[in-house]
Protein backbone atom coordinates (compact mmCIF):
# COMPACT_ATOMS: atom_id res chain seq x y z
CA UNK A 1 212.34 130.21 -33.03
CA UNK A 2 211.12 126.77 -32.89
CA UNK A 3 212.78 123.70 -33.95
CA UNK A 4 212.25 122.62 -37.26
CA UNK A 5 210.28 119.19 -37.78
CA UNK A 6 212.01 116.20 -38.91
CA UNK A 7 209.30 116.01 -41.74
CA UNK A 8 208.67 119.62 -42.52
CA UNK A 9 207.35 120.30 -46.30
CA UNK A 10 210.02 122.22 -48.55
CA UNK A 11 208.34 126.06 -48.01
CA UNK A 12 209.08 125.92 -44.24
CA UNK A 13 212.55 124.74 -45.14
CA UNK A 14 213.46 127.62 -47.17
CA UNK A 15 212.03 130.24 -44.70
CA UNK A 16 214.00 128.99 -41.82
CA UNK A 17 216.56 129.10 -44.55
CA UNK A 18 216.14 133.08 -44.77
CA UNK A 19 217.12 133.44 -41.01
CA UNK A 20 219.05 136.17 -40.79
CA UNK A 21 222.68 135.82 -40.84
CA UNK A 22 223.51 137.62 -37.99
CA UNK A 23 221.49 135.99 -35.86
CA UNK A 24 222.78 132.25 -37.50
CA UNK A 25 225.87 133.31 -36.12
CA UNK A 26 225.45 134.24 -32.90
CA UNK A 27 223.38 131.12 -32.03
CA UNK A 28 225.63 128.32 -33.95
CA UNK A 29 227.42 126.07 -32.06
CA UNK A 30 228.95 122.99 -32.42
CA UNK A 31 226.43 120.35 -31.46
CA UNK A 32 227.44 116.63 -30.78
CA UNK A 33 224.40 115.07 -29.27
CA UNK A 34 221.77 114.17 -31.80
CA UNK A 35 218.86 112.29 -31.77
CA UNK A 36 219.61 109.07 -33.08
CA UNK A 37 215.85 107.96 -33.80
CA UNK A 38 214.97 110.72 -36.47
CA UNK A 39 216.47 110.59 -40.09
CA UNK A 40 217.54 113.64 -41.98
CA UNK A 41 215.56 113.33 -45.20
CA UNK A 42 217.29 113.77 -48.51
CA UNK A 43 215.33 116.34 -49.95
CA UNK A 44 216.77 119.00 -46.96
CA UNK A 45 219.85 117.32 -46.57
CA UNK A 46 220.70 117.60 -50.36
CA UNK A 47 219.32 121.38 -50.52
CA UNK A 48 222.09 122.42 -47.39
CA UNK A 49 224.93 120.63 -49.41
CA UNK A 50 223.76 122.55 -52.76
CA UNK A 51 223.82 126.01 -50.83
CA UNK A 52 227.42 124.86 -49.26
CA UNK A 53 228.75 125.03 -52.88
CA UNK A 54 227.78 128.60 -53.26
CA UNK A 55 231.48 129.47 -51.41
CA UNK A 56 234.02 130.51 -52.96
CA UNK A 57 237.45 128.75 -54.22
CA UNK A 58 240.68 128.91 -55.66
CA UNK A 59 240.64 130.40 -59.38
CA UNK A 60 236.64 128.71 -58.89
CA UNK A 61 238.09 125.02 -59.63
CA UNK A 62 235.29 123.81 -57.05
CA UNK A 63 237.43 121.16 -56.15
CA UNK A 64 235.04 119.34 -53.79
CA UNK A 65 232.93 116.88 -53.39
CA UNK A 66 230.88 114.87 -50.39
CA UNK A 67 230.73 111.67 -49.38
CA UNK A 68 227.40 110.63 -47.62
CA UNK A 69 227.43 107.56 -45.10
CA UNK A 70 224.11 106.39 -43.58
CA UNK A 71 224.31 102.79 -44.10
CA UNK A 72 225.06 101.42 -40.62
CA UNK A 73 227.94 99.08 -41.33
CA UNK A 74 230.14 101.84 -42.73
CA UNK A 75 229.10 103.84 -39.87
CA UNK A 76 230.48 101.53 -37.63
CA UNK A 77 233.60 100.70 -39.17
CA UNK A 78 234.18 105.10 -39.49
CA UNK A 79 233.26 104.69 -35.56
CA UNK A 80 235.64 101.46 -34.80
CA UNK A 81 238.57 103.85 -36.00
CA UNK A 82 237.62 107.13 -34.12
CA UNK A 83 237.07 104.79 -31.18
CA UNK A 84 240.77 103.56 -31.24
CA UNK A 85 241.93 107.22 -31.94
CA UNK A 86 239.62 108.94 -29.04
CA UNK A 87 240.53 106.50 -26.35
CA UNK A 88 244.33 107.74 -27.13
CA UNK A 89 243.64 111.36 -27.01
CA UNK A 90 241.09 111.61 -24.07
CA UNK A 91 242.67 110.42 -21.38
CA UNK A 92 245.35 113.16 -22.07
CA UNK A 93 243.16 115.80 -22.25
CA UNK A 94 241.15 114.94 -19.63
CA UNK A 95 244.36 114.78 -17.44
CA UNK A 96 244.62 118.61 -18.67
CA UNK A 97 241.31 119.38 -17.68
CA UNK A 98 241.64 117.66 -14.37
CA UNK A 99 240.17 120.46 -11.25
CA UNK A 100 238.18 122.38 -14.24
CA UNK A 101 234.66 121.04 -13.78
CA UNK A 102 233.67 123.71 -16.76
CA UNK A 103 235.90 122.29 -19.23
CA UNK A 104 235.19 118.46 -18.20
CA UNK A 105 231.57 119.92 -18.56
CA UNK A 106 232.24 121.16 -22.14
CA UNK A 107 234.14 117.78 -22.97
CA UNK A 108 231.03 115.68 -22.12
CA UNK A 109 228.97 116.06 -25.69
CA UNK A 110 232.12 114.83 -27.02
CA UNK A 111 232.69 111.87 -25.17
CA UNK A 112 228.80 111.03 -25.55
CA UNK A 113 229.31 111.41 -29.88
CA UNK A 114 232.21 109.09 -29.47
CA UNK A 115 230.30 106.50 -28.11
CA UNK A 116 227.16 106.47 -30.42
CA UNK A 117 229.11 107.28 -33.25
CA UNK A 118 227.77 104.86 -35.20
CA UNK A 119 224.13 105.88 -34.25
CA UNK A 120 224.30 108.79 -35.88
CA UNK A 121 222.02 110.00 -38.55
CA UNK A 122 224.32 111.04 -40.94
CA UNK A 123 227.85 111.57 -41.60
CA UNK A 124 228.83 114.00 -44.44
CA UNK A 125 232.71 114.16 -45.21
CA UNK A 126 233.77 116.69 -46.72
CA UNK A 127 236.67 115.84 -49.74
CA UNK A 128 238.96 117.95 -51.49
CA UNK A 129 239.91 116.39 -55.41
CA UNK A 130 243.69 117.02 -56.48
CA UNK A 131 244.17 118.33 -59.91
CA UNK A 132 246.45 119.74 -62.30
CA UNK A 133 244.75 123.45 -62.68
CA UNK A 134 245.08 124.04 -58.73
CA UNK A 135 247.70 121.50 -57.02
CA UNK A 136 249.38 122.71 -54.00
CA UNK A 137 253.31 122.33 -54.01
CA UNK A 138 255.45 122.90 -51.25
CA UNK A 139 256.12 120.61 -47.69
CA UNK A 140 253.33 118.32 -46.55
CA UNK A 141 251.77 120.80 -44.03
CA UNK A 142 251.65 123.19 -46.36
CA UNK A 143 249.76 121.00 -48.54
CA UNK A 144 247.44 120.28 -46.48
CA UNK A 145 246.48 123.37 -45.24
CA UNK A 146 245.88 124.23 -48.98
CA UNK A 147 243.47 121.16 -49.40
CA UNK A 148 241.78 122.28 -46.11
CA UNK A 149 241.33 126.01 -47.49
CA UNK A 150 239.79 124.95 -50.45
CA UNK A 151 236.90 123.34 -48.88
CA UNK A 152 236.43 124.79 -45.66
CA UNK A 153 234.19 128.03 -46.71
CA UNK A 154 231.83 125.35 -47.87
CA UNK A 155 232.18 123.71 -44.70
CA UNK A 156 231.06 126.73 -43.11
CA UNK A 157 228.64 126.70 -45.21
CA UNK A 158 226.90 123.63 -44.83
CA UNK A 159 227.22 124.70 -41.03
CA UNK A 160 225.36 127.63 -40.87
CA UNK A 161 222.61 126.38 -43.17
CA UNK A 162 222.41 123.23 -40.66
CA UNK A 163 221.53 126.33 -37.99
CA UNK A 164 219.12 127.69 -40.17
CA UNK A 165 216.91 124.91 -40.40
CA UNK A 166 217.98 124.01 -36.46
CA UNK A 167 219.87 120.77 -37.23
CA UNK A 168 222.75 119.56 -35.21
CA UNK A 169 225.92 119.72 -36.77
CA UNK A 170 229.89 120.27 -35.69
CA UNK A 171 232.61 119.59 -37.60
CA UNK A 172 235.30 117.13 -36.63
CA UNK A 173 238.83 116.02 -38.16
CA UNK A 174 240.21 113.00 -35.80
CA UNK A 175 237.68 110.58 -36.52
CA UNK A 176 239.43 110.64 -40.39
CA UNK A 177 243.04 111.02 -39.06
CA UNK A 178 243.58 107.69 -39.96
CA UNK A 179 242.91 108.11 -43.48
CA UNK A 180 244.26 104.88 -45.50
CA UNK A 181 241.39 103.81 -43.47
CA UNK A 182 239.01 106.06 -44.04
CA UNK A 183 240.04 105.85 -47.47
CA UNK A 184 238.77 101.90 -47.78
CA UNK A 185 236.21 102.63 -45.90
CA UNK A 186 235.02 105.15 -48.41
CA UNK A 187 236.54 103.65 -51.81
CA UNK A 188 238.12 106.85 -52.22
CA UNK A 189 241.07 107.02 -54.71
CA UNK A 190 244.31 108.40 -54.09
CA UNK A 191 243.48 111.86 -55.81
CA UNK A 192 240.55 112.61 -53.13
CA UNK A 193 241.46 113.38 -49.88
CA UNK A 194 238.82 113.91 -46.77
CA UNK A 195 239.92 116.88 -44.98
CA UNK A 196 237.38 116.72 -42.29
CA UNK A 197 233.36 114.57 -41.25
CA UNK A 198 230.37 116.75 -39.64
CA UNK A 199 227.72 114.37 -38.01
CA UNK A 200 224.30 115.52 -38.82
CA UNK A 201 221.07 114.90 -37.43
CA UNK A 202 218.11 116.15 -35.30
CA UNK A 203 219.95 117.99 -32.16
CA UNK A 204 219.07 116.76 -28.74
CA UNK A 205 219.10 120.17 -27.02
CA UNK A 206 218.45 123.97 -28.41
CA UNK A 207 220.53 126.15 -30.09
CA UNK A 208 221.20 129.47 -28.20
CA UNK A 209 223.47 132.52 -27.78
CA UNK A 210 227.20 131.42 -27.47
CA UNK A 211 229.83 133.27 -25.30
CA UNK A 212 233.02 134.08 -26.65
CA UNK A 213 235.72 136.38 -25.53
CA UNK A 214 235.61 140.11 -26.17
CA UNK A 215 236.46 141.35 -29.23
CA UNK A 216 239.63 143.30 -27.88
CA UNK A 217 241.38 140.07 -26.26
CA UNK A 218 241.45 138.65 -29.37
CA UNK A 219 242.39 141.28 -32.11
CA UNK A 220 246.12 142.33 -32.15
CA UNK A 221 246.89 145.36 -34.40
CA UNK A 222 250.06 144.83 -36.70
CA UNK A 223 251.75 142.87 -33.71
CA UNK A 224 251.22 140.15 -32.01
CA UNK A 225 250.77 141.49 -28.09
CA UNK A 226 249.38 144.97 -29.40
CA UNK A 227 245.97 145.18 -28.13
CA UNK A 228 244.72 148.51 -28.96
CA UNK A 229 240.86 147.34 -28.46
CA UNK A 230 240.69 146.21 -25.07
């Protein structure tokens, strides 16, 4: 299947939209370098994040909400703090990939989304909004994890319907670690809290089949180290 054009009227968007899901799995991937010359209209963008709300939640509080950034200032300043957090992390991990040429391969597209960060069409951050009906209790982690679960099926979401339509998408957590921040950068208030961004835009390369372990290495049966399905 074709690409779908930057400016392609609404009926075209909801056919690629009926892809079937099978096959929107098998071909998504996370895709970092995006074409930083095409816009992502409103009209599509704002008919992925309306299907991303059809997931489910907690007791159905739908205790989310998006922030869109395409104004190239805040870009920049959202890409001046991943910039100070990435040149922390990479070097380590690159030491660890050090003699791997296919994992310094896969690490490339990430390296390349750091550096045009701010170039980017669009960056959607995903927020979680504390509340009294459904506010997690217990140690920090645990809390967190609990914000993260309530938003990440619509994450998905949003992900797969990105596929559908063949837009570039991947989701991404340590450009937001930072989060007071992220926070001013935003205007968020204390009672939102990002729990991850996903860069959109117009992807560079294709989509495809991805390769992933077999399904017995990775399924352990009431155990862990009990691999009946190898």
């Amino acid at each position: 299947m074709t690409e779908l054009p930057p400016t392609a009227d609404p009926g075209e968007i909801e056919a690629r939209l009926r892809m079937p899901l099978a096959d929107a799995m098998q071909t998504q991937r996370a895709v970092r370098r995006l074409d930083t010359t095409q816009p992502v209209h409103h009209d599509l963008l704002l008919r992925l994040l309306a299907l991303s709300l059809k997931a489910p939640t907690s007791s159905n509080t739908q205790d989310w909400t998006y922030v869109v950034v395409e104004d190239p200032e805040q870009k920049a300043r959202i890409g001046k703090v991943y910039k100070r957090l990435y040149r922390v992390f990479n070097p380590i991990v690159t030491r660890q990939a050090k003699g791997n040429e296919q994992e310094l391969r896969n690490m490339a597209p990430g390296q390349w989304q750091a550096e045009h960060f701010a170039e980017l069409p669009v960056l959607v951050i995903p927020c979680y909004r504390k509340n009294t009906n459904h506010r997690p209790t217990g140690r920090p982690q645990i809390r967190v994890s609990s914000f993260y679960g309530s938003v990440y099926p619509a994450v998905q979401n949003l992900l797969l319907a990105c596929r559908a339509v063949g837009l570039g998408a991947s989701l991404q957590t340590l450009p937001i670690w930072w989060i007071p921040s992220i926070r001013k950068i935003l205007g968020l208030p204390r009672s939102v809290q990002p729990v991850c961004i996903i860069p959109i835009g117009w992807p560079q390369g294709r989509y495809g089949p991805t390769k992933r372990a077999p399904i017995g290495d990775v399924v352990h049966l009431a155990h862990f180290a009990n691999r009946p399905f190898v």
